[in-house]
PDB file of N, CA and C in Angstrom:
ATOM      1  N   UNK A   1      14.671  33.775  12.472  1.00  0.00           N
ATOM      2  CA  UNK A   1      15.054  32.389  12.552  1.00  0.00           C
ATOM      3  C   UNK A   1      15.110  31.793  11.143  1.00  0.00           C
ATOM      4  N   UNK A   2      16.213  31.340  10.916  1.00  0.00           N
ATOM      5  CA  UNK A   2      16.366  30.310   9.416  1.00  0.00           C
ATOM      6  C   UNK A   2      15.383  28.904   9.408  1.00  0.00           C
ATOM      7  N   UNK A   3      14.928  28.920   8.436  1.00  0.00           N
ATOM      8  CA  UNK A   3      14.262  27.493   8.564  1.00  0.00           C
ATOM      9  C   UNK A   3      14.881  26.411   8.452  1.00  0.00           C
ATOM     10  N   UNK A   4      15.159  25.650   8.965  1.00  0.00           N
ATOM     11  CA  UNK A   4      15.965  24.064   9.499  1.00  0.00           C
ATOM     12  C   UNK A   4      15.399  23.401   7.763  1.00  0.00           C
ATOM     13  N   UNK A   5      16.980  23.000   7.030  1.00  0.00           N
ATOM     14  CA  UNK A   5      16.872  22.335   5.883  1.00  0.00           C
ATOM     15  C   UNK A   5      17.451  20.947   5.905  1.00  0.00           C
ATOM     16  N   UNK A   6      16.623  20.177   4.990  1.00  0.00           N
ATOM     17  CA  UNK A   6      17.080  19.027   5.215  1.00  0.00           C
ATOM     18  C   UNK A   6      17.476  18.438   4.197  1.00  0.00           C
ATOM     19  N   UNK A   7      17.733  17.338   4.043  1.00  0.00           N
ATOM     20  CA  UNK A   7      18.658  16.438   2.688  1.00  0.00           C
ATOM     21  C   UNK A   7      18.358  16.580   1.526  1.00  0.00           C
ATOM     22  N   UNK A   8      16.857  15.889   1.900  1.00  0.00           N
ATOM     23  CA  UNK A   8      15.924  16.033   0.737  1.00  0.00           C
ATOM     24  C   UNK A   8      15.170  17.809  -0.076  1.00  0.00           C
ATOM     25  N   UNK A   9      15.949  18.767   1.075  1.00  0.00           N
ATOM     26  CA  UNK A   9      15.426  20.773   0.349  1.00  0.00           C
ATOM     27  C   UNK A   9      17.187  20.744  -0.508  1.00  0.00           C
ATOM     28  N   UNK A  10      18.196  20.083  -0.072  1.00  0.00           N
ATOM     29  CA  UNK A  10      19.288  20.245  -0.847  1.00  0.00           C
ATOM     30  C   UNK A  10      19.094  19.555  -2.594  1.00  0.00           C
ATOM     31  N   UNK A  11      18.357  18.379  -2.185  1.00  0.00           N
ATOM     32  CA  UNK A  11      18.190  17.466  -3.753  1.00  0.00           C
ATOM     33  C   UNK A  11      17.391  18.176  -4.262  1.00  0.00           C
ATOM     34  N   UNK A  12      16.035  18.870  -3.918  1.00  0.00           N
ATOM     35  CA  UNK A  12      15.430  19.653  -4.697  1.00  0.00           C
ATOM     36  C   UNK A  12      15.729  20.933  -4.944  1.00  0.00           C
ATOM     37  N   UNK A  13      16.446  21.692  -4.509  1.00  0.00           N
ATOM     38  CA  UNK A  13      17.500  22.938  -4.971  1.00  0.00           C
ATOM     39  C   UNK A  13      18.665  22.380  -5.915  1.00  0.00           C
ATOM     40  N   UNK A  14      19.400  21.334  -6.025  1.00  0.00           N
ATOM     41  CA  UNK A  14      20.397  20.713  -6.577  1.00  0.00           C
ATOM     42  C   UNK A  14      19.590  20.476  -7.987  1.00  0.00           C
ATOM     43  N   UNK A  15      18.635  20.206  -7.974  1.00  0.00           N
ATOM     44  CA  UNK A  15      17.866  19.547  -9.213  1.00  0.00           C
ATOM     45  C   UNK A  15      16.390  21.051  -9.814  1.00  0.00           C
ATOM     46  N   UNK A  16      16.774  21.578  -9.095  1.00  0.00           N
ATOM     47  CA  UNK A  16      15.993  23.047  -9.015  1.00  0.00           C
ATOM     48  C   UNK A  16      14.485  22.993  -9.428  1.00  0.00           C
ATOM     49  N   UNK A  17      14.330  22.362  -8.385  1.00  0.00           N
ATOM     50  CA  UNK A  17      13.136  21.930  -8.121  1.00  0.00           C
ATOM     51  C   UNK A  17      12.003  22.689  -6.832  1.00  0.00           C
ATOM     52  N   UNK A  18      12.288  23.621  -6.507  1.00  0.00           N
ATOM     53  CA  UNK A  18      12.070  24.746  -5.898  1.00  0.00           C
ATOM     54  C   UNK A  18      12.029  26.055  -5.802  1.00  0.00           C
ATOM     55  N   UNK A  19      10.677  26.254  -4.677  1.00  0.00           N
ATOM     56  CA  UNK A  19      10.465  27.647  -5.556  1.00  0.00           C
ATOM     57  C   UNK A  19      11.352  28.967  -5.484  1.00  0.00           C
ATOM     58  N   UNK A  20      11.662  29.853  -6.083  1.00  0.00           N
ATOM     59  CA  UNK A  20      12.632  30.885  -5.878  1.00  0.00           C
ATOM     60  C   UNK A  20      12.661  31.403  -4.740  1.00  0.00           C
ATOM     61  N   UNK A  21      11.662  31.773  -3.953  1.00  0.00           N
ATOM     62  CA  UNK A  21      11.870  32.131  -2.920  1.00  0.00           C
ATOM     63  C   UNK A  21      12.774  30.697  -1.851  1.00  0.00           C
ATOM     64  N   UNK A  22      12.180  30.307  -1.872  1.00  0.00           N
ATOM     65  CA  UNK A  22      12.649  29.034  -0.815  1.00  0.00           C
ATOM     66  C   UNK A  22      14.148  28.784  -1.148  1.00  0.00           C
ATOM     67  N   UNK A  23      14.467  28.770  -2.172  1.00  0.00           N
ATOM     68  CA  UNK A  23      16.065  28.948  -3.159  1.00  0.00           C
ATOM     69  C   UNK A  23      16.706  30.165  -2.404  1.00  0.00           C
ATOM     70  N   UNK A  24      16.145  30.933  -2.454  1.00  0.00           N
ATOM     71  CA  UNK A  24      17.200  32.349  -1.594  1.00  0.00           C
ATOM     72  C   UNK A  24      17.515  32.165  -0.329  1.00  0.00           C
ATOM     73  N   UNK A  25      16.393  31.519   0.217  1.00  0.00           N
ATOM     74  CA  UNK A  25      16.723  30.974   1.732  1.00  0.00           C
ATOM     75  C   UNK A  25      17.581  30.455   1.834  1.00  0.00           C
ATOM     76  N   UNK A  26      17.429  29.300   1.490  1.00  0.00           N
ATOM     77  CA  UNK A  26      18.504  28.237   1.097  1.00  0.00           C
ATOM     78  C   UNK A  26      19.483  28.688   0.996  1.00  0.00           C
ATOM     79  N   UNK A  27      20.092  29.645   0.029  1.00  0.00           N
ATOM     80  CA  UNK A  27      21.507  29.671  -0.194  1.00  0.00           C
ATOM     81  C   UNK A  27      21.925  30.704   0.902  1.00  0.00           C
ATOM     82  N   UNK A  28      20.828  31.723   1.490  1.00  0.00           N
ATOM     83  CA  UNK A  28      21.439  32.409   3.028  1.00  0.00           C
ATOM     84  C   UNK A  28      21.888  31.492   4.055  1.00  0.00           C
ATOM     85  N   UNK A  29      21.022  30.264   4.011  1.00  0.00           N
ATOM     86  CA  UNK A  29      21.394  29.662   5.108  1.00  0.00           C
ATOM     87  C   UNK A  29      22.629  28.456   4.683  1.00  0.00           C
ATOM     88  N   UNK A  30      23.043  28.557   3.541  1.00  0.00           N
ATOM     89  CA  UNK A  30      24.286  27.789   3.342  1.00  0.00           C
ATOM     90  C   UNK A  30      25.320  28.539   3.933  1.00  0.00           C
ATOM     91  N   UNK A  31      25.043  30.314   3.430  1.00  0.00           N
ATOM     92  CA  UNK A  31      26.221  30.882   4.089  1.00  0.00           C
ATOM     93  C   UNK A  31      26.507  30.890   5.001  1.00  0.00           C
ATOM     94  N   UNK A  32      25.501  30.606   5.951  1.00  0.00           N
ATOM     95  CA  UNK A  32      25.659  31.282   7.451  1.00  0.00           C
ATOM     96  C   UNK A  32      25.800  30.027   8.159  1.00  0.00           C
ATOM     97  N   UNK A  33      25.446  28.765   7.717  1.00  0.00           N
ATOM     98  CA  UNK A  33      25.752  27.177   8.326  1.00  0.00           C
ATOM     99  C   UNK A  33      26.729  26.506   7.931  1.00  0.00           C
ATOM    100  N   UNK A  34      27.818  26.162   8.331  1.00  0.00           N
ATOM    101  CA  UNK A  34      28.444  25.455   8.163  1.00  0.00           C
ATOM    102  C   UNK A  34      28.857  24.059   7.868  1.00  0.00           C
ATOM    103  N   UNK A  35      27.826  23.295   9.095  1.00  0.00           N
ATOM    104  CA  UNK A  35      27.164  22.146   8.781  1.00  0.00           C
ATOM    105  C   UNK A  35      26.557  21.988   7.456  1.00  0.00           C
ATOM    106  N   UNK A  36      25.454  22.437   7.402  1.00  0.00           N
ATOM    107  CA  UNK A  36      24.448  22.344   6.095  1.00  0.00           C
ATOM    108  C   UNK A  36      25.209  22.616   4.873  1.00  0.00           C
ATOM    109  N   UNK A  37      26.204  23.473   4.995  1.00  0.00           N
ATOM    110  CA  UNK A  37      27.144  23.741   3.831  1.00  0.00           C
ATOM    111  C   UNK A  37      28.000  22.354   3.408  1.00  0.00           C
ATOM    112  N   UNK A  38      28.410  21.656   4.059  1.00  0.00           N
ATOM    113  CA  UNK A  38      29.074  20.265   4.129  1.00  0.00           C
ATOM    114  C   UNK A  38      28.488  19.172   3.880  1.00  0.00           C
ATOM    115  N   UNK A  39      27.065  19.520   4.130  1.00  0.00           N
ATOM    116  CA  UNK A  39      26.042  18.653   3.403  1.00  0.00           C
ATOM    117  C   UNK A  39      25.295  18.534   2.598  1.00  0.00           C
ATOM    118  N   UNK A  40      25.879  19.985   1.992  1.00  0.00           N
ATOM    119  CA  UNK A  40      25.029  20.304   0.899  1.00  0.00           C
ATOM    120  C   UNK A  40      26.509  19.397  -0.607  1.00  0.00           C
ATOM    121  N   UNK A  41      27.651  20.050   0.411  1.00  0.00           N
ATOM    122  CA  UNK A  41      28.820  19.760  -0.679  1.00  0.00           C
ATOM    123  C   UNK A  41      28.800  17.900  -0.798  1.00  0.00           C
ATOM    124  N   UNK A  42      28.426  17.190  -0.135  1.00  0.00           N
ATOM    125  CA  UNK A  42      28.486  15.835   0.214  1.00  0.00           C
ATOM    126  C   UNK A  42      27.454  15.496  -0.316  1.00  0.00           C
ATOM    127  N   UNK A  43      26.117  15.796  -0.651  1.00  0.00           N
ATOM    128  CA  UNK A  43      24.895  15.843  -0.803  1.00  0.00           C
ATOM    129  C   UNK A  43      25.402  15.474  -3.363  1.00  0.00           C
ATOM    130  N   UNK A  44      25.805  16.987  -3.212  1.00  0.00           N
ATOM    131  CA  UNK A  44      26.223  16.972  -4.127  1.00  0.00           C
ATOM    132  C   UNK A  44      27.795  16.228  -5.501  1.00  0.00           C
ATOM    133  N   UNK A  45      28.838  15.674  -3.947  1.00  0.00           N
ATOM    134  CA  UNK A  45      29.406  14.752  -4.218  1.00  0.00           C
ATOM    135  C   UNK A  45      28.599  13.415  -4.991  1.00  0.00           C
ATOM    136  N   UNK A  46      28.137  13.097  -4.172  1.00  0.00           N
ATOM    137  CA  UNK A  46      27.173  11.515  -4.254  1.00  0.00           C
ATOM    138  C   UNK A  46      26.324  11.548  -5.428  1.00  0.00           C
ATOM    139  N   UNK A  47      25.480  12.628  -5.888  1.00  0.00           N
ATOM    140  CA  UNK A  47      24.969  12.710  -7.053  1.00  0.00           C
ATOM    141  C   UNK A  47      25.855  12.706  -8.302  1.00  0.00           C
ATOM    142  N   UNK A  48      26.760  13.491  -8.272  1.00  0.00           N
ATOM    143  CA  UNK A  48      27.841  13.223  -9.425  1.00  0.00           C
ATOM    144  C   UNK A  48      28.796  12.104  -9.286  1.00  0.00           C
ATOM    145  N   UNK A  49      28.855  10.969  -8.364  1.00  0.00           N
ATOM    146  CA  UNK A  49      29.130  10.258  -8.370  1.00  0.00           C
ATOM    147  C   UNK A  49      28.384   8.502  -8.752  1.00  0.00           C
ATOM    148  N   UNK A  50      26.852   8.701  -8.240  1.00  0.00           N
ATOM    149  CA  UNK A  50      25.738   7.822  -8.877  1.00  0.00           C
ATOM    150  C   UNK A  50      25.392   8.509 -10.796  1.00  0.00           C
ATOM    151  N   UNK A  51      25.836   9.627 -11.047  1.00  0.00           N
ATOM    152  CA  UNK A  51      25.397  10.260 -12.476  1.00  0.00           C
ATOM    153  C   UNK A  51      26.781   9.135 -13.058  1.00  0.00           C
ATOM    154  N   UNK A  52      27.654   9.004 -12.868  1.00  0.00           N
ATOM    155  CA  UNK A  52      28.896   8.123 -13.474  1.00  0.00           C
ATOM    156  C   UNK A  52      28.778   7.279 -13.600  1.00  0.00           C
ATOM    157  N   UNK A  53      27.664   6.478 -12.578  1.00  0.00           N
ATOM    158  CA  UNK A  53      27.782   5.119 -12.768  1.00  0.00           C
ATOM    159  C   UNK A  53      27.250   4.112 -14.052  1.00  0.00           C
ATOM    160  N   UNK A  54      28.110   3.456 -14.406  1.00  0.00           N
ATOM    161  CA  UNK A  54      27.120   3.047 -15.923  1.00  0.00           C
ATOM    162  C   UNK A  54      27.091   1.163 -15.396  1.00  0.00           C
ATOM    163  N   UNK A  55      25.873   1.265 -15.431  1.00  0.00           N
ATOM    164  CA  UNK A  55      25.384  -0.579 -15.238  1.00  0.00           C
ATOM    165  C   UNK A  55      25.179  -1.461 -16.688  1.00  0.00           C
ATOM    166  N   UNK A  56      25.205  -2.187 -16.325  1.00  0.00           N
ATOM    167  CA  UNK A  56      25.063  -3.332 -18.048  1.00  0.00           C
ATOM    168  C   UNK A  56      24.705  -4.587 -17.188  1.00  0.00           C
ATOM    169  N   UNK A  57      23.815  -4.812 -17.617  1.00  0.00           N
ATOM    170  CA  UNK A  57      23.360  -6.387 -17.360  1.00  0.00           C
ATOM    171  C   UNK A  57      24.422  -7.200 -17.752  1.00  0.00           C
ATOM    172  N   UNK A  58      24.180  -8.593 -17.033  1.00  0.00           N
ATOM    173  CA  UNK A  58      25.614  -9.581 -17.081  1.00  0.00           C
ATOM    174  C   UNK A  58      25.361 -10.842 -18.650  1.00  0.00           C
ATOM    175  N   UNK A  59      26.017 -11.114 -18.990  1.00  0.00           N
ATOM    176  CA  UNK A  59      25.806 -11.621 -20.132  1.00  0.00           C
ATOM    177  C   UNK A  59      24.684 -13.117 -19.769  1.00  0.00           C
ATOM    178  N   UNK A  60      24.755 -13.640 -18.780  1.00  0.00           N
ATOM    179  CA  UNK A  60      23.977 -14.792 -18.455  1.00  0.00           C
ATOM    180  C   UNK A  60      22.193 -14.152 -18.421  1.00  0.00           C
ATOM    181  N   UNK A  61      22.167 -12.778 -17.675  1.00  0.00           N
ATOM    182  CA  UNK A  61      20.381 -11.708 -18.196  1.00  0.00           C
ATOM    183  C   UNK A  61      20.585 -11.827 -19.584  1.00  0.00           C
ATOM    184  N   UNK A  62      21.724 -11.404 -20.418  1.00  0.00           N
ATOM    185  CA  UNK A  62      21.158 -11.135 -21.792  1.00  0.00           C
ATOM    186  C   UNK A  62      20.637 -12.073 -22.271  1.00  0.00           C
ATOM    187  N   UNK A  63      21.549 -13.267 -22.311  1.00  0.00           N
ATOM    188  CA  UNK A  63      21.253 -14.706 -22.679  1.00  0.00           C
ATOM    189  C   UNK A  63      19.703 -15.635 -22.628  1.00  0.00           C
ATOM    190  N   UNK A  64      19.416 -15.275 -21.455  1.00  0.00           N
ATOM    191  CA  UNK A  64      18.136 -15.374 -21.301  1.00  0.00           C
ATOM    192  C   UNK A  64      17.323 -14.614 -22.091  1.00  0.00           C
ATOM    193  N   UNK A  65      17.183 -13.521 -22.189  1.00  0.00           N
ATOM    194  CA  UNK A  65      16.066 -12.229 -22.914  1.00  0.00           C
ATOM    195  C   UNK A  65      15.802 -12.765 -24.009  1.00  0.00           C
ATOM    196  N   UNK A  66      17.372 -13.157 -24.759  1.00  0.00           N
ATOM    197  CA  UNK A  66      17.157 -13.356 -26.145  1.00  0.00           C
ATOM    198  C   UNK A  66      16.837 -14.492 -26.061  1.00  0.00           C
ATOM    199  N   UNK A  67      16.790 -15.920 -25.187  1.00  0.00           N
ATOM    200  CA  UNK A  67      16.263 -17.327 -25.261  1.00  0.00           C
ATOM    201  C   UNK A  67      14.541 -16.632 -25.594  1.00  0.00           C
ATOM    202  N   UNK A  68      14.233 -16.248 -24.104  1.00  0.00           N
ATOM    203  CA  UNK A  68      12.931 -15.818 -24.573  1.00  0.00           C
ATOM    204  C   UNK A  68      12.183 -14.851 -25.549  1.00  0.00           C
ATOM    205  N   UNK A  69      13.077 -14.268 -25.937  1.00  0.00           N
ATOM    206  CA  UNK A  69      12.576 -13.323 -27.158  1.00  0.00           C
ATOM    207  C   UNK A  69      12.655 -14.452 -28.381  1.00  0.00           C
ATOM    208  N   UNK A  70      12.921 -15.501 -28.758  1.00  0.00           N
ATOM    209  CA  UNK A  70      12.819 -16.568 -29.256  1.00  0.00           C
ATOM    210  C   UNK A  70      12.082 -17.188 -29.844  1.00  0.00           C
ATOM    211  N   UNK A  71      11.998 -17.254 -27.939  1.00  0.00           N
ATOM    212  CA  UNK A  71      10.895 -18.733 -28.283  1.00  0.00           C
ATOM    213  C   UNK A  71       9.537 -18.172 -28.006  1.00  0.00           C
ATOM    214  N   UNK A  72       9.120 -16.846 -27.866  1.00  0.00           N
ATOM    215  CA  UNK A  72       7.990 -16.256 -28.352  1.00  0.00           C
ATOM    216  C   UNK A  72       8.164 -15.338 -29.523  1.00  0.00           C
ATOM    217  N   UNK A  73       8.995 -15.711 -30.520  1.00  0.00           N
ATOM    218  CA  UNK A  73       9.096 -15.305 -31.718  1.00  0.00           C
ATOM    219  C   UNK A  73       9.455 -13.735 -32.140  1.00  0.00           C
ATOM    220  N   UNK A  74       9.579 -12.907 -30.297  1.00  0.00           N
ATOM    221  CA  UNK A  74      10.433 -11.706 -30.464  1.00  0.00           C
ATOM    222  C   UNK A  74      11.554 -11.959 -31.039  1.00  0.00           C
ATOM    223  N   UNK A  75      12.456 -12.878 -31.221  1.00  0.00           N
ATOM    224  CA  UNK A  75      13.786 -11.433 -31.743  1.00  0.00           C
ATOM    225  C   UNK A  75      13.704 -10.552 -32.546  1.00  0.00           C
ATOM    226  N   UNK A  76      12.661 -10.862 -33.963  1.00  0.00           N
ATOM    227  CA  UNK A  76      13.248  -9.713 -35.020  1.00  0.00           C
ATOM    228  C   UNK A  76      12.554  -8.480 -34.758  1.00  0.00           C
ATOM    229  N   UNK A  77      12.254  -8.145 -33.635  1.00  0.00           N
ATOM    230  CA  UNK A  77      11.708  -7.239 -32.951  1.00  0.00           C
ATOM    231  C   UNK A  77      12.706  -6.300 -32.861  1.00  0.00           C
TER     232      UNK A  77
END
């Protein structure tokens, strides 16, 4: 019997975070599941898609930081 993998054994194989043995499993039972294979590929979509994302605070946060970096005498920090 294969051991039933779940979202979170794909993120820690994806990020190889697991132990070798448990890793061999894993990738037998990608071959042989189809499902789990689709969720492993989807699993791995979404991570390289949150790795792209680039955030920046909006200029009205910056504005503030630097008010208060100020007026407690941070800026030349």
């Amino acid at each position: 019997m294969i051991k039933p993998f779940t979202p979170n054994d794909l993120i820690r194989y994806i990020y190889q975070e697991m132990p070798k043995v448990e890793q061999e499993l894993l990738v037998q039972a990608l071959h042989s599941d189809d499902s789990l294979m689709q969720e492993y590929v989807e699993v791995l979509s979404t991570i390289e898609q949150v790795d792209q994302i680039r955030l920046q605070p909006s200029e009205k946060v910056v504005q503030a930081i630097k008010r208060n970096a100020k007026s407690t005498g941070l800026e030349k920090v």
